[in-house]
C-alpha atoms as a PDB file:
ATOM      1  CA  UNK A   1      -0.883  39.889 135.962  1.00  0.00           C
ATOM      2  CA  UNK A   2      -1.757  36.494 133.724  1.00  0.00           C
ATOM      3  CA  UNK A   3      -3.439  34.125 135.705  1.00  0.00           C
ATOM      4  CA  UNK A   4      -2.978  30.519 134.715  1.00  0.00           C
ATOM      5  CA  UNK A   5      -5.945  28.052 135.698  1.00  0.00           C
ATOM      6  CA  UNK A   6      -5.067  24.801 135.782  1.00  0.00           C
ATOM      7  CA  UNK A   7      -8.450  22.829 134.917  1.00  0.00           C
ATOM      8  CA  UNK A   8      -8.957  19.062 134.183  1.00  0.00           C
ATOM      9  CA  UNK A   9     -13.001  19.729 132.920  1.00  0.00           C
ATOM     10  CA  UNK A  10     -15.001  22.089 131.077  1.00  0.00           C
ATOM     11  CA  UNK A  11     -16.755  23.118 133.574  1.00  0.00           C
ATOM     12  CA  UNK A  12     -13.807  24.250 135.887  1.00  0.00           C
ATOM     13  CA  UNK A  13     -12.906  26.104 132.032  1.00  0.00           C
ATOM     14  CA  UNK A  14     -16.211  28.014 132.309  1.00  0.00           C
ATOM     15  CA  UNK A  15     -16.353  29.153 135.942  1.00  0.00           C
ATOM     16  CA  UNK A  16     -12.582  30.189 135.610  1.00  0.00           C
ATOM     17  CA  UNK A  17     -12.900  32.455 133.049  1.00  0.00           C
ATOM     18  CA  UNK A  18     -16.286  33.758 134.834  1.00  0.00           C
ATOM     19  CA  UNK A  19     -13.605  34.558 137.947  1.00  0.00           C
ATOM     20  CA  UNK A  20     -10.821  36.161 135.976  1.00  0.00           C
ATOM     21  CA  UNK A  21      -8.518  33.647 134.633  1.00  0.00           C
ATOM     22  CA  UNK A  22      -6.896  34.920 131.568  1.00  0.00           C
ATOM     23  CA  UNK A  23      -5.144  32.010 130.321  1.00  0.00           C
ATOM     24  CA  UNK A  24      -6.315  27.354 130.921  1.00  0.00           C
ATOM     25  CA  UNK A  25      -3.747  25.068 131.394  1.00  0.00           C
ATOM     26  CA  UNK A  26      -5.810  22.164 130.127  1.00  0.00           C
ATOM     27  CA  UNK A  27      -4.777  18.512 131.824  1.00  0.00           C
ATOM     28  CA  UNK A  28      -7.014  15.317 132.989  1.00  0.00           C
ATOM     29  CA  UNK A  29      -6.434  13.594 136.126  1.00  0.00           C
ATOM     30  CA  UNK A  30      -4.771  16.336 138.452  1.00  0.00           C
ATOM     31  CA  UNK A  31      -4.937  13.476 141.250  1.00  0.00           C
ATOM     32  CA  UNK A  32      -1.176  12.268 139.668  1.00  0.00           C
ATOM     33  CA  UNK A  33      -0.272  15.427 138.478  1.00  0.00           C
ATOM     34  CA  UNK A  34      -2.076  15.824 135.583  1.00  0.00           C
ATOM     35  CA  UNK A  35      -2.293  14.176 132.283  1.00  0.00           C
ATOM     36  CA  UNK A  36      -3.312  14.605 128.384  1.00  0.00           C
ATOM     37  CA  UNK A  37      -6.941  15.302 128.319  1.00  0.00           C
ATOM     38  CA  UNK A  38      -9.335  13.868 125.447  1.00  0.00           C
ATOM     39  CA  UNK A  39     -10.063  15.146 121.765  1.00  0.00           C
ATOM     40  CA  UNK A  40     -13.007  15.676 122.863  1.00  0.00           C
ATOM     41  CA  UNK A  41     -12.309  18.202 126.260  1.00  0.00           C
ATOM     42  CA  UNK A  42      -9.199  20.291 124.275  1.00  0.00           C
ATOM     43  CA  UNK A  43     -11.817  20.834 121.212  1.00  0.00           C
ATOM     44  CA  UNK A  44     -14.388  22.134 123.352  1.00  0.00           C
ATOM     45  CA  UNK A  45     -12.379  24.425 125.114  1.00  0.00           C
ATOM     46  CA  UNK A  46     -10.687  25.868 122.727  1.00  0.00           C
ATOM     47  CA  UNK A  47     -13.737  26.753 120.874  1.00  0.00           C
ATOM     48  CA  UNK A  48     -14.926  28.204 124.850  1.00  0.00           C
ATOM     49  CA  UNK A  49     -11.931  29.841 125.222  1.00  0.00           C
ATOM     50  CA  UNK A  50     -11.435  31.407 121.592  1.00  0.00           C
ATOM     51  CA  UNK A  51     -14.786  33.097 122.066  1.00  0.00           C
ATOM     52  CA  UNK A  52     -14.012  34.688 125.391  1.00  0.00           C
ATOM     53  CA  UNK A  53     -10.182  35.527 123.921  1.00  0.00           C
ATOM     54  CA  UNK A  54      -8.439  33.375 126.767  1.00  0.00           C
ATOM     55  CA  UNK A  55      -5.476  31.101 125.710  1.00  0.00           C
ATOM     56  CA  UNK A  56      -5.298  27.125 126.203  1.00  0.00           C
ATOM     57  CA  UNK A  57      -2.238  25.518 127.140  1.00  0.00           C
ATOM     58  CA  UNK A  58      -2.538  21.976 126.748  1.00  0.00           C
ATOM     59  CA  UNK A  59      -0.753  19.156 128.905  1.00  0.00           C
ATOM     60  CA  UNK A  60       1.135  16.590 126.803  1.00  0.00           C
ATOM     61  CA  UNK A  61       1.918  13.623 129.334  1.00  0.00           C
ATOM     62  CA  UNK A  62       1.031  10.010 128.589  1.00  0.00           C
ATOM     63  CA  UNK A  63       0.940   8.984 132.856  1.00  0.00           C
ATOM     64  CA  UNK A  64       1.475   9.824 136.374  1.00  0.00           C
ATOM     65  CA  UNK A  65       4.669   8.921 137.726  1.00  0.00           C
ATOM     66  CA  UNK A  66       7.858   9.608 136.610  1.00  0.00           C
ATOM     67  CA  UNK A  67       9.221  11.777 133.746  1.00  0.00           C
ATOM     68  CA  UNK A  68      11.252   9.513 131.987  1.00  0.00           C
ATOM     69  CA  UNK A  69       9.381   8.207 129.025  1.00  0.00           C
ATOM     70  CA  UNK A  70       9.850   4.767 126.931  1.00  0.00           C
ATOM     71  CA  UNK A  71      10.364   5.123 122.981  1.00  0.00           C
ATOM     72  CA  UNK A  72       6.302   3.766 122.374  1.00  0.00           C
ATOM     73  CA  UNK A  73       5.249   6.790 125.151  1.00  0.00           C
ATOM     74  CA  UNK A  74       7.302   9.225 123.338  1.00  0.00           C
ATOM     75  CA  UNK A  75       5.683   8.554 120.285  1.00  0.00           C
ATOM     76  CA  UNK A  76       2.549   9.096 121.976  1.00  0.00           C
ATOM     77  CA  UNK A  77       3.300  12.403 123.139  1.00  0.00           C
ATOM     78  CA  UNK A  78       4.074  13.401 119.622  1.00  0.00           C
ATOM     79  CA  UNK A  79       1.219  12.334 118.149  1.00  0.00           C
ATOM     80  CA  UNK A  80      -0.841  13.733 121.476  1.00  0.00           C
ATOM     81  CA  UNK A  81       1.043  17.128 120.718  1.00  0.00           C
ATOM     82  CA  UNK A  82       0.129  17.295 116.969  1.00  0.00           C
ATOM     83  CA  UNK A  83      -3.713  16.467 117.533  1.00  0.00           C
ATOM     84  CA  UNK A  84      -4.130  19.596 120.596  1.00  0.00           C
ATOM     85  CA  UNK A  85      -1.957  21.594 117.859  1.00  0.00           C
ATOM     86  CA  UNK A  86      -4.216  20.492 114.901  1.00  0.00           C
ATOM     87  CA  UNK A  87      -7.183  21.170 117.076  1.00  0.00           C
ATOM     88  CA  UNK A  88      -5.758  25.221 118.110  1.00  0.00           C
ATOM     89  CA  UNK A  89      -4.575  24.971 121.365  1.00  0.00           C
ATOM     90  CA  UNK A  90      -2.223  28.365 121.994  1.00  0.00           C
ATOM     91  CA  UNK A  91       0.336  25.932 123.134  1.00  0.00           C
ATOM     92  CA  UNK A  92       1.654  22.708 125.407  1.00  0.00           C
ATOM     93  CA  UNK A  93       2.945  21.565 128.459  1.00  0.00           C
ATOM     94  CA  UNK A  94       5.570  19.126 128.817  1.00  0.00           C
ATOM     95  CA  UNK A  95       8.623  17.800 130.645  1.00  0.00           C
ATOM     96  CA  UNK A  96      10.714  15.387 129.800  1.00  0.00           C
ATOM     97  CA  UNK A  97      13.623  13.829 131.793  1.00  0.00           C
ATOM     98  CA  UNK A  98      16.670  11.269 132.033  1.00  0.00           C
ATOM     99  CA  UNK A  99      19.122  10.437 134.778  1.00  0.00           C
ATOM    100  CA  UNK A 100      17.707  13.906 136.746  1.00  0.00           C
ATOM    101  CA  UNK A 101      18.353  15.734 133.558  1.00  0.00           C
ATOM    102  CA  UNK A 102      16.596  17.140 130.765  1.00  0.00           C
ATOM    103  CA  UNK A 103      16.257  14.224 128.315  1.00  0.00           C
ATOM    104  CA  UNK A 104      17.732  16.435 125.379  1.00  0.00           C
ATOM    105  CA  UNK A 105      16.945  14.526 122.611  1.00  0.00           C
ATOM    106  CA  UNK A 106      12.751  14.259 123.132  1.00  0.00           C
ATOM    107  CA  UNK A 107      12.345  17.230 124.482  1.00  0.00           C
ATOM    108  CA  UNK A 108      14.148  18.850 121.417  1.00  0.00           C
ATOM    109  CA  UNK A 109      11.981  17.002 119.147  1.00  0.00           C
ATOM    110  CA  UNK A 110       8.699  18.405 121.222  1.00  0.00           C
ATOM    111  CA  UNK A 111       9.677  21.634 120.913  1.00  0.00           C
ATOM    112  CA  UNK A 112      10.519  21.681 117.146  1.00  0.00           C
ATOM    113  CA  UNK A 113       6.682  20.007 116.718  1.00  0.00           C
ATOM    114  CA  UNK A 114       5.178  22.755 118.499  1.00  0.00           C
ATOM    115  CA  UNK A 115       7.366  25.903 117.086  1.00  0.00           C
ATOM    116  CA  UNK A 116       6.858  24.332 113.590  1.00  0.00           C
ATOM    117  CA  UNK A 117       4.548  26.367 111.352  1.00  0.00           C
ATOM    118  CA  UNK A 118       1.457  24.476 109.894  1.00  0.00           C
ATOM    119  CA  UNK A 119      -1.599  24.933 108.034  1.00  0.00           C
ATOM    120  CA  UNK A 120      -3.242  25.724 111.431  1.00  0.00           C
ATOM    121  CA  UNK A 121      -1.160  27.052 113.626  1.00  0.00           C
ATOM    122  CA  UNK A 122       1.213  29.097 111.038  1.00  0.00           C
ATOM    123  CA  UNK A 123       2.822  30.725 113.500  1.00  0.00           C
ATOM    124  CA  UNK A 124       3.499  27.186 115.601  1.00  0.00           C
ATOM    125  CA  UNK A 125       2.559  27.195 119.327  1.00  0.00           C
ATOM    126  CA  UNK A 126       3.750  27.917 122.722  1.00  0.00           C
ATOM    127  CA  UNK A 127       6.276  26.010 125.105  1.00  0.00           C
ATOM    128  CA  UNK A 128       6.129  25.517 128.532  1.00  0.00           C
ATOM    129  CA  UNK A 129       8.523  22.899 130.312  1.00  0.00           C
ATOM    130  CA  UNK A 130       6.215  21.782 133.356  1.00  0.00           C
ATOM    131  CA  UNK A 131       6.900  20.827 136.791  1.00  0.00           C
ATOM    132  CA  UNK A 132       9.444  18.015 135.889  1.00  0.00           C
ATOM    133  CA  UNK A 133      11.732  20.951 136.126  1.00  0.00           C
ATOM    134  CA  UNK A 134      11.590  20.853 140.132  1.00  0.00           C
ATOM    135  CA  UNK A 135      12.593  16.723 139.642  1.00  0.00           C
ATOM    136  CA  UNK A 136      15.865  18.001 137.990  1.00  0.00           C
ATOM    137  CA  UNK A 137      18.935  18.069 140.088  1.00  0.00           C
ATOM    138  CA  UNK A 138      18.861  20.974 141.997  1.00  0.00           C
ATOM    139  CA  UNK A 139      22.848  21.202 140.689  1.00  0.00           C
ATOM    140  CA  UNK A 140      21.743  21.657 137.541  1.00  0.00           C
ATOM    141  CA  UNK A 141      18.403  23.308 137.326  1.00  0.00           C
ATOM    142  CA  UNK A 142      20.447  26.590 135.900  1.00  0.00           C
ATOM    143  CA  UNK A 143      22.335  24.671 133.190  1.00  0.00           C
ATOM    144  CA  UNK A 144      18.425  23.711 132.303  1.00  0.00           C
ATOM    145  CA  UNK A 145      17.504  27.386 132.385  1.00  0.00           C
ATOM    146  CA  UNK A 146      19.901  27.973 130.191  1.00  0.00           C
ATOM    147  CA  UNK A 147      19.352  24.957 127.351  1.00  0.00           C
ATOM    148  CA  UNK A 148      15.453  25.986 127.597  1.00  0.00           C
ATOM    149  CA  UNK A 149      15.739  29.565 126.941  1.00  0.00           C
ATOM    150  CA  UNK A 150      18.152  28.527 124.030  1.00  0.00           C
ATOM    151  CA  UNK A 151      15.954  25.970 122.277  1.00  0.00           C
ATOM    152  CA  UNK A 152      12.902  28.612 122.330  1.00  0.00           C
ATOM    153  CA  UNK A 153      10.886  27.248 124.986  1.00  0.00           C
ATOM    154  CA  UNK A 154       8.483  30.305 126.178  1.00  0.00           C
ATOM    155  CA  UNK A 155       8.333  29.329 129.911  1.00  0.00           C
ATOM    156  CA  UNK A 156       9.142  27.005 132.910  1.00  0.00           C
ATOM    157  CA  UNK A 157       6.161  26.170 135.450  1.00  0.00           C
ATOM    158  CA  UNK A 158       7.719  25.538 138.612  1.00  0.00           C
ATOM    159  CA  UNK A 159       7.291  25.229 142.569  1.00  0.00           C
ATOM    160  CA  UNK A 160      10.720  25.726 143.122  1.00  0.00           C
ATOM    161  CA  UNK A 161      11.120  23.357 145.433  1.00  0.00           C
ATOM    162  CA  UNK A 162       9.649  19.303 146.402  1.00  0.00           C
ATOM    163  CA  UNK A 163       6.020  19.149 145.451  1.00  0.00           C
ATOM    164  CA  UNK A 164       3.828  19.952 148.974  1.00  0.00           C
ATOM    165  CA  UNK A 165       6.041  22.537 150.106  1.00  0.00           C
ATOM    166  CA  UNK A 166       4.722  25.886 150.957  1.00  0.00           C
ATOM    167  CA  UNK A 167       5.313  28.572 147.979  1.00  0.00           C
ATOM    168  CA  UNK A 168       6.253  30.831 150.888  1.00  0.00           C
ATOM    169  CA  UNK A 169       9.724  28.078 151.853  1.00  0.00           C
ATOM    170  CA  UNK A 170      10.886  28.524 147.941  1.00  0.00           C
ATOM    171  CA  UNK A 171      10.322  32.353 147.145  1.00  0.00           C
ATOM    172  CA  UNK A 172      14.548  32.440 147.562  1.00  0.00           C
ATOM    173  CA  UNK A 173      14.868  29.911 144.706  1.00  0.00           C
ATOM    174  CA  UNK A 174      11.942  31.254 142.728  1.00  0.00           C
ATOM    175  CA  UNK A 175      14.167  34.502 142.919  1.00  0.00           C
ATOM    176  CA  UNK A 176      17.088  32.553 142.062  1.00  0.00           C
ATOM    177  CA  UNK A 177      15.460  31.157 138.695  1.00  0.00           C
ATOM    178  CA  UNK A 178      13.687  34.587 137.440  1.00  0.00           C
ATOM    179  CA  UNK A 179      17.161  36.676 138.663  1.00  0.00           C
ATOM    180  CA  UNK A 180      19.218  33.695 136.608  1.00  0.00           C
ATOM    181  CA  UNK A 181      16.620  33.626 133.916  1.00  0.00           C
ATOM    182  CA  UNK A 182      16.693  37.487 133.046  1.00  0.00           C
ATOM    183  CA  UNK A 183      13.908  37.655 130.542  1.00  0.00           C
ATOM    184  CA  UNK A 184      15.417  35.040 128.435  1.00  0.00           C
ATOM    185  CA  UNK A 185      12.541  32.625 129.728  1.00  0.00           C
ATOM    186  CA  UNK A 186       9.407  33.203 131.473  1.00  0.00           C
ATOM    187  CA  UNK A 187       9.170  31.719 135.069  1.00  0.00           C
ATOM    188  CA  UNK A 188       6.096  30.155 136.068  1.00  0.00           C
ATOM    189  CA  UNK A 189       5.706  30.028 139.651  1.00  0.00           C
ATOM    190  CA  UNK A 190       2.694  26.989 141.049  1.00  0.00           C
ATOM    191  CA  UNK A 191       1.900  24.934 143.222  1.00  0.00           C
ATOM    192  CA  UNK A 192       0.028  26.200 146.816  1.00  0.00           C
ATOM    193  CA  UNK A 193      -0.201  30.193 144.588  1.00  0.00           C
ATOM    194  CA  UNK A 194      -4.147  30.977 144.981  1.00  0.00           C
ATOM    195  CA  UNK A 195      -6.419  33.612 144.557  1.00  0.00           C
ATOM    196  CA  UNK A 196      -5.772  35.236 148.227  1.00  0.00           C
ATOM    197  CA  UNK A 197      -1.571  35.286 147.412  1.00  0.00           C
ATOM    198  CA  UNK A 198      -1.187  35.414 143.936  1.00  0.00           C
ATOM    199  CA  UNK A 199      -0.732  38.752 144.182  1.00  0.00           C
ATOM    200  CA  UNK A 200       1.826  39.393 147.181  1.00  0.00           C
ATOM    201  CA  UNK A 201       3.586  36.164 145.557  1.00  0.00           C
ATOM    202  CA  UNK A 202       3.793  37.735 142.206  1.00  0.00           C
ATOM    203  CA  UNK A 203       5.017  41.218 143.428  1.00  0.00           C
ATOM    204  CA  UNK A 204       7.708  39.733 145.785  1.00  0.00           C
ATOM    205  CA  UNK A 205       9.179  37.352 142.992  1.00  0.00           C
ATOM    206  CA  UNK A 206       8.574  40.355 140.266  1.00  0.00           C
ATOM    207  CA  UNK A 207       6.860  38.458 137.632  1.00  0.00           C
ATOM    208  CA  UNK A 208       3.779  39.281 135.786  1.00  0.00           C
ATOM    209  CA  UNK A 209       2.334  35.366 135.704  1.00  0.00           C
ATOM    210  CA  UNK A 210       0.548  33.167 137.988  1.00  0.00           C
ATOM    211  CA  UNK A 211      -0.277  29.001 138.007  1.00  0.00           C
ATOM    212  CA  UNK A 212      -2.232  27.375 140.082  1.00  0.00           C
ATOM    213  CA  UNK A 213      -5.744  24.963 140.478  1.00  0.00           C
ATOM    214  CA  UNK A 214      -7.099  27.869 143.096  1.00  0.00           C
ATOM    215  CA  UNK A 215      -5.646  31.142 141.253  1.00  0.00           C
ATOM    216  CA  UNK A 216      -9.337  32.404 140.763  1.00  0.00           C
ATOM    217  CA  UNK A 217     -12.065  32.157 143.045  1.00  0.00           C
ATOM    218  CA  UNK A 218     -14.510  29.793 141.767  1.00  0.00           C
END
């Protein structure tokens, strides 16, 4: 079982890959839900994480709040994608919305700037549509499965339900999504999944990776 640390310092980096974490979901401010995190922190622990062979995932989100984004924040998410790209992250995290729907157009463009082979990353990098997928419609959270797993995106990180609710009040729609999902995508389950459930929470929703601030004990 992968388990996903979601750290907004270096030093939450080091002591979660001392505990067991095998892959960093690298953010800054976790207070609002995380945001993009500096040159600085995604170059350092990348080089950290290379050496111990742990992957980074790196948020790509301009500000708390909402995930509707204005043309001048989009452009700062590209250019926030291609510098954590440039600087070898294993991939991002991002979610992008309009009107309770996947906004289409940006998130389409994201995608293509991280599967798009370069001089260092020749292979591109990894996709993972965050937790904006649990501010979708619930009406249409399948449909969303369905355009994410078409345009390529690896995996969806999601509570599967209203941020704050238990993990154990959404384990029927977690089943829903991984059931609907059928190895097309990778579902994500976070939010309240820690080191003393990851386990049981894993084996009843039958997937092989874990998210969460608490999923190691450091």
């Amino acid at each position: 079982m992968i388990k996903e640390f979601c750290a907004e310092n270096m030093e939450h980096v080091a002591q979660a890959v001392a505990a067991g974490a095998q892959r960093i979901e690298l953010c800054d401010n976790l207070a609002v839900g995380g945001t993009t995190p500096s040159y600085g922190v995604i170059r350092a622990a990348v080089a950290f994480a290379r050496e111990q062979g742990v992957e980074v995932m790196c948020m790509v989100r301009p500000r708390g709040g909402n995930f509707a984004y204005t043309n001048d924040e989009a452009a700062m998410m590209r250019d926030d994608l291609l510098c954590a790209k440039n600087l070898g992250v294993h991939g991002v995290v991002f979610g992008c919305l309009h009107n309770s729907s996947i906004d289409q157009e940006l998130t389409r463009e994201l995608i293509r700037l991280a599967h798009e082979p370069t001089d260092t990353a020749p292979q591109g990098i990894a996709v993972t549509f965050h937790m904006a997928f649990d501010a979708i419609d619930p009406d249409k959270q399948l449909v969303a499965i369905d355009w994410l797993a078409h345009e390529g995106v690896e995996r969806i990180l999601t509570h599967g339900g209203a941020a704050g609710t238990p993990i154990e009040e959404n384990i029927g729609r977690l089943q829903e999504y991984v059931s609907y999902a059928s190895g097309r995508i990778i579902v994500l389950p976070g939010g309240g999944i820690t080191w003393k459930n990851a386990e049981a929470v894993a084996n009843e929703l039958g997937v092989s990776e874990v998210h969460g601030t608490k999923i190691v004990n450091i």
